[in-house]
C-alpha atoms as a PDB file:
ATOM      1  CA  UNK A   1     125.291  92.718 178.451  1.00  0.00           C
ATOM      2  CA  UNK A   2     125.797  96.632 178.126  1.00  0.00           C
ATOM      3  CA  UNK A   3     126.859  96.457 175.020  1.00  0.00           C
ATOM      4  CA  UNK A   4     123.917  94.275 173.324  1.00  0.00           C
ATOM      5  CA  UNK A   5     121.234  96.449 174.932  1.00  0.00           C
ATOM      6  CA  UNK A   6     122.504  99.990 173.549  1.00  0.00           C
ATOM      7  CA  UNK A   7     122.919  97.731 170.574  1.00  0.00           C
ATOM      8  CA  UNK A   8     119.212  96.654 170.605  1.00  0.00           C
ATOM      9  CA  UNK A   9     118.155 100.132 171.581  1.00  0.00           C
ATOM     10  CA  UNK A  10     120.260 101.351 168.342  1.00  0.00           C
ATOM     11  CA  UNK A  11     118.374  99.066 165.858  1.00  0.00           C
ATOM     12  CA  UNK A  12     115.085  99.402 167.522  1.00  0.00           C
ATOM     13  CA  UNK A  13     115.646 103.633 166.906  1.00  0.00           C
ATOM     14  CA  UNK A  14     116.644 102.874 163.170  1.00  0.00           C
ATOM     15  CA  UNK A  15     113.827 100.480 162.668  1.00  0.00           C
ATOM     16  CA  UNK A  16     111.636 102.958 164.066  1.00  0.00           C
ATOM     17  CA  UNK A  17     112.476 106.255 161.941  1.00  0.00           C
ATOM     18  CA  UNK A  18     112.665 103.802 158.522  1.00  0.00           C
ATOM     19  CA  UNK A  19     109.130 103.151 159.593  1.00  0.00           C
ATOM     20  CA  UNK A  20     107.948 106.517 159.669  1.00  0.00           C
ATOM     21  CA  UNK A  21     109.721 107.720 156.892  1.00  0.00           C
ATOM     22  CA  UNK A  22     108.302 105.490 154.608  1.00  0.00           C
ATOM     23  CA  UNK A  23     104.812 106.159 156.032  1.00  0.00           C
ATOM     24  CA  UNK A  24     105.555 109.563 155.668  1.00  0.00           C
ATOM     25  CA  UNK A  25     106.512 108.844 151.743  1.00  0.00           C
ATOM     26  CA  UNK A  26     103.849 106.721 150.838  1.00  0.00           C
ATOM     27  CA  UNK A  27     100.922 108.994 152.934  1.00  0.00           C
ATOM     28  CA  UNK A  28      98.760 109.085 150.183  1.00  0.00           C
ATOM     29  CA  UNK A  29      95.951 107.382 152.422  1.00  0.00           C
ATOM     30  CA  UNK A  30      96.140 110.341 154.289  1.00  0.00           C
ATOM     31  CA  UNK A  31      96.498 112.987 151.707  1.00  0.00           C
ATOM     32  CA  UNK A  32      94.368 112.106 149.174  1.00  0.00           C
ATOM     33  CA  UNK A  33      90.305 111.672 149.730  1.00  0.00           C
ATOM     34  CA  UNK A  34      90.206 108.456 147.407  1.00  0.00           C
ATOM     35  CA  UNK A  35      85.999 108.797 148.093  1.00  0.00           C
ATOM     36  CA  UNK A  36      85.976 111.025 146.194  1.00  0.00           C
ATOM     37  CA  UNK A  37      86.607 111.900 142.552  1.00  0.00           C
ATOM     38  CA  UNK A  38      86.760 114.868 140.861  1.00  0.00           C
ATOM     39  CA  UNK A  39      87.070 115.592 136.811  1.00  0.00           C
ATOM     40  CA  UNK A  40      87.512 118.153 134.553  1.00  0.00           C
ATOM     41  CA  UNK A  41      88.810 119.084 131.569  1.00  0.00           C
ATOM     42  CA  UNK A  42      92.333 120.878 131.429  1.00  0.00           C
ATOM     43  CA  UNK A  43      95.165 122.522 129.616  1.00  0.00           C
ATOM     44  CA  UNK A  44      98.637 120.993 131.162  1.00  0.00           C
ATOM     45  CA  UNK A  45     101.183 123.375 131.968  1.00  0.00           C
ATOM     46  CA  UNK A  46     103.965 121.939 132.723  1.00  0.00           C
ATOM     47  CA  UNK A  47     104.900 117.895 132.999  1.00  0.00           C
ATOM     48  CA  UNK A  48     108.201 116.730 135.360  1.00  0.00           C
ATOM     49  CA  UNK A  49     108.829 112.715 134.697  1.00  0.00           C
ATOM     50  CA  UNK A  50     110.938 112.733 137.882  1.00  0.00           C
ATOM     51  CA  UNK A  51     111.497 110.741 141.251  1.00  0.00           C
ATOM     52  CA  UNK A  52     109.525 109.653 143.200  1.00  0.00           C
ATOM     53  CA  UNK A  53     106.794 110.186 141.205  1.00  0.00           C
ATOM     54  CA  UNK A  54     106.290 112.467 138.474  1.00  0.00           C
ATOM     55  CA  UNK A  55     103.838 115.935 138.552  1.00  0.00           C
ATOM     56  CA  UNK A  56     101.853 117.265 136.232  1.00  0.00           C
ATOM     57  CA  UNK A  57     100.296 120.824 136.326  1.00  0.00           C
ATOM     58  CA  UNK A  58      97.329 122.041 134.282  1.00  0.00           C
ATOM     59  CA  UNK A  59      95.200 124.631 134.381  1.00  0.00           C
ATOM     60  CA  UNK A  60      91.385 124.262 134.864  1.00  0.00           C
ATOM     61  CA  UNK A  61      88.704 127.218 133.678  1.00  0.00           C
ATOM     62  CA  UNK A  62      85.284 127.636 136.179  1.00  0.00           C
ATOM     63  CA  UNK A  63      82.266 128.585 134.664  1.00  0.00           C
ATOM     64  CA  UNK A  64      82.796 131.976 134.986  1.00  0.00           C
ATOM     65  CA  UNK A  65      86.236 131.505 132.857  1.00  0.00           C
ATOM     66  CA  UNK A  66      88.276 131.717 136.262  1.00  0.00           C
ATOM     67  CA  UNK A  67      91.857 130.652 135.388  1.00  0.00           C
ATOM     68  CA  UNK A  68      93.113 127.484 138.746  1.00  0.00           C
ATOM     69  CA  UNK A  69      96.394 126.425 138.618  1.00  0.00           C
ATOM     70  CA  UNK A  70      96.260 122.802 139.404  1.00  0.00           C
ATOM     71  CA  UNK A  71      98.962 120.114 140.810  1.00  0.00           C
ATOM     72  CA  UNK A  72      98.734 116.117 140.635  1.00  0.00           C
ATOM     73  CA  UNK A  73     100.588 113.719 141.504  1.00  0.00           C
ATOM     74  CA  UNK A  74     100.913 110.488 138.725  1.00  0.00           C
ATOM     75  CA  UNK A  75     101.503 107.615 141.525  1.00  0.00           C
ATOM     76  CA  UNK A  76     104.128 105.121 139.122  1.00  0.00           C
ATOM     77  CA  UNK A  77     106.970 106.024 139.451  1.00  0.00           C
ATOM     78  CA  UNK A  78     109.407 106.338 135.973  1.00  0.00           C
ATOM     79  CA  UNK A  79     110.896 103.061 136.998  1.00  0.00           C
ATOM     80  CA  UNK A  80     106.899 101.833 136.586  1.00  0.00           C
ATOM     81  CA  UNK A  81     106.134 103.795 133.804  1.00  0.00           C
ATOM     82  CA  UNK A  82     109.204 103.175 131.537  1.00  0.00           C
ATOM     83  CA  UNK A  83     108.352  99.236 131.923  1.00  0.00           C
ATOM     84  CA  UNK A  84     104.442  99.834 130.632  1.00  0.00           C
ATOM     85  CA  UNK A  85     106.722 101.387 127.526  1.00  0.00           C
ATOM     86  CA  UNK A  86     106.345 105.568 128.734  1.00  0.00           C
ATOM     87  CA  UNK A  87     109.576 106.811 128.647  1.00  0.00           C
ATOM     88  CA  UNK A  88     110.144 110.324 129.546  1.00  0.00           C
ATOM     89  CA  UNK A  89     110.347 111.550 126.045  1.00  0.00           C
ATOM     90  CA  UNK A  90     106.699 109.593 125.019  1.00  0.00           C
ATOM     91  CA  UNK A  91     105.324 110.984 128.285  1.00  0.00           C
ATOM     92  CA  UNK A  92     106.645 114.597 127.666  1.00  0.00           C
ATOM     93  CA  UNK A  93     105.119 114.328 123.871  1.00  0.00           C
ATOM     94  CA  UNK A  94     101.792 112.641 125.186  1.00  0.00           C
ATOM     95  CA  UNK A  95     101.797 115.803 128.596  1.00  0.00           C
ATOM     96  CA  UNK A  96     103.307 118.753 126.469  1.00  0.00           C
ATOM     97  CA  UNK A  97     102.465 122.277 127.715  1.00  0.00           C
ATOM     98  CA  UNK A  98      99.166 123.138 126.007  1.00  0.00           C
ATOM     99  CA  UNK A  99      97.729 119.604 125.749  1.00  0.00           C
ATOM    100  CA  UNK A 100      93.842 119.687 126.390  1.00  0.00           C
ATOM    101  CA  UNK A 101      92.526 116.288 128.494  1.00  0.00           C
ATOM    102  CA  UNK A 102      89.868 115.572 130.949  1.00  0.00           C
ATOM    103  CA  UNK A 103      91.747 114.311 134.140  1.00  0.00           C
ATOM    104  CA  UNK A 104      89.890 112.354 137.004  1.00  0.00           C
ATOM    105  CA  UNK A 105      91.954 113.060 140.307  1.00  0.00           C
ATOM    106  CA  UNK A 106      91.475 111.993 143.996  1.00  0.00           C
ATOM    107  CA  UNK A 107      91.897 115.726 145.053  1.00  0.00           C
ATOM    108  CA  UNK A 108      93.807 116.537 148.598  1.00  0.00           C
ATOM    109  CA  UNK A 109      91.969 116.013 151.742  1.00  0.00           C
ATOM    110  CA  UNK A 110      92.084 119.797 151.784  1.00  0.00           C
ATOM    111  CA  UNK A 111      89.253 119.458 149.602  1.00  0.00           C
ATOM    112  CA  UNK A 112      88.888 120.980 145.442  1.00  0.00           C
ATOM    113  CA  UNK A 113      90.055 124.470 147.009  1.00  0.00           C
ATOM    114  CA  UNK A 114      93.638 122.711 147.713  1.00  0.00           C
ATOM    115  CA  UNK A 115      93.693 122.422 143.757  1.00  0.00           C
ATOM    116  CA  UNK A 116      95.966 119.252 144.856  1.00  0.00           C
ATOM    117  CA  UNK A 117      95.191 115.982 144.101  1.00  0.00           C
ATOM    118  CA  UNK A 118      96.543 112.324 142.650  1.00  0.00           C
ATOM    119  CA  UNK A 119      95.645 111.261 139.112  1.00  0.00           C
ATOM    120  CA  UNK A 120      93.490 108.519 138.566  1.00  0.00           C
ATOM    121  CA  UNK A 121      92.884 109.110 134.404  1.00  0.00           C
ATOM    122  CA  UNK A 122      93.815 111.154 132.064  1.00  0.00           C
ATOM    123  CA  UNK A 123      92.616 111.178 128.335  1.00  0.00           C
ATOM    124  CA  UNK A 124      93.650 113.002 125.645  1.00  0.00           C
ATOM    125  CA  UNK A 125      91.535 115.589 123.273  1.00  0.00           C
ATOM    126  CA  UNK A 126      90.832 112.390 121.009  1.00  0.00           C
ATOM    127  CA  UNK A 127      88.970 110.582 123.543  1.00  0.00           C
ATOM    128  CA  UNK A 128      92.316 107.934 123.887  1.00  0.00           C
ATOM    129  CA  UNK A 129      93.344 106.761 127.658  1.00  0.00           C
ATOM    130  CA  UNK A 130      96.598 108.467 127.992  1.00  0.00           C
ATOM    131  CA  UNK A 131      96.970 107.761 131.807  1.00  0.00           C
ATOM    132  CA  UNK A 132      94.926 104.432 133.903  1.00  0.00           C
ATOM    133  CA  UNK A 133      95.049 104.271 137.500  1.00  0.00           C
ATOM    134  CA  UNK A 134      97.588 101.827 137.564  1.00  0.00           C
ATOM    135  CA  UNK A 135     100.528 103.189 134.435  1.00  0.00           C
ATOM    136  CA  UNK A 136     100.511 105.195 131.318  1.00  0.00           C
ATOM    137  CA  UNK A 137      99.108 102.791 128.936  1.00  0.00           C
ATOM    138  CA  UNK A 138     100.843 102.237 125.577  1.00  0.00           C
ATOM    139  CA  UNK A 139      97.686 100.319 123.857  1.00  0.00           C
ATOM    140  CA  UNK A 140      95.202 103.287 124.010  1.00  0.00           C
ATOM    141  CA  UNK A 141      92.764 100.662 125.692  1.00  0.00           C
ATOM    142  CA  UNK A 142      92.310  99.178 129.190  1.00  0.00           C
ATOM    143  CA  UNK A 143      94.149 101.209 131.602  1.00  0.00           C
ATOM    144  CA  UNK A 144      97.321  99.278 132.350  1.00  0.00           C
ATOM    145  CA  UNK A 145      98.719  96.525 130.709  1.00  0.00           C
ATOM    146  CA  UNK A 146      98.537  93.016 131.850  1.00  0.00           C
ATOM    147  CA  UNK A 147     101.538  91.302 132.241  1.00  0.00           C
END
């Protein structure tokens, strides 16, 4: 009987700290303010197509010509991305340093001063969807492919 309730006191701890890590993983409920929306047009800086999900930074210009370094999150991960037909070395051409687009971003809870946020769309300088809410898109149209 001793045995099978440190055993059930074992699992329960286990079943309890995979919970909250993966709440802690997938937080972005809680760290992103998906009410609001914020867009702008950018200059990417740097692009890592890495696990879990892959970053992008950019820099955005103020009115006043005021240089913000920006962060965002892309929510697929490559695993996601790679099956809507983005491999890393399409994404890295498509998110190479220097690459003017106007992103739309649920920005950090911290608010527009975090300069944090998760990427909802991104389009390139041509006007072409280079990033829906769901994948990168390889038709240039709706934002994800159906499958």
């Amino acid at each position: 009987m001793k045995c099978n309730l440190v055993a059930a006191l074992r699992l329960g701890a286990a079943l309890l700290l995979t919970g909250a890590l993966l709440i802690a993983h997938h937080g972005t409920a809680t760290s992103y303010d998906n009410s609001k929306t914020f867009t702008t047009q950018a200059t990417v800086t740097e692009f890592r197509y890495a696990n879990p999900h892959p970053q992008l930074y950019f820099d955005v210009k103020d009115d006043q010509g005021n240089v913000a370094r920006w962060s965002g999150e892309i929510a697929p991960n490559p695993a996601q991305l790679i099956q809507a037909g983005w491999g890393r070395k399409r994404s890295e051409a498509a998110l190479a340093p220097g690459t003017v687009i106007t992103i739309t971003l649920w920005p950090s809870r911290g608010g527009t001063d975090a300069h944090v946020g998760l990427v909802q769309k991104i389009v390139n300088s041509g006007g072409k969807l280079v990033l829906g809410t769901i994948a990168l898109n390889s038709s240039g149209g709706d934002p994800a492919p159906k499958k």
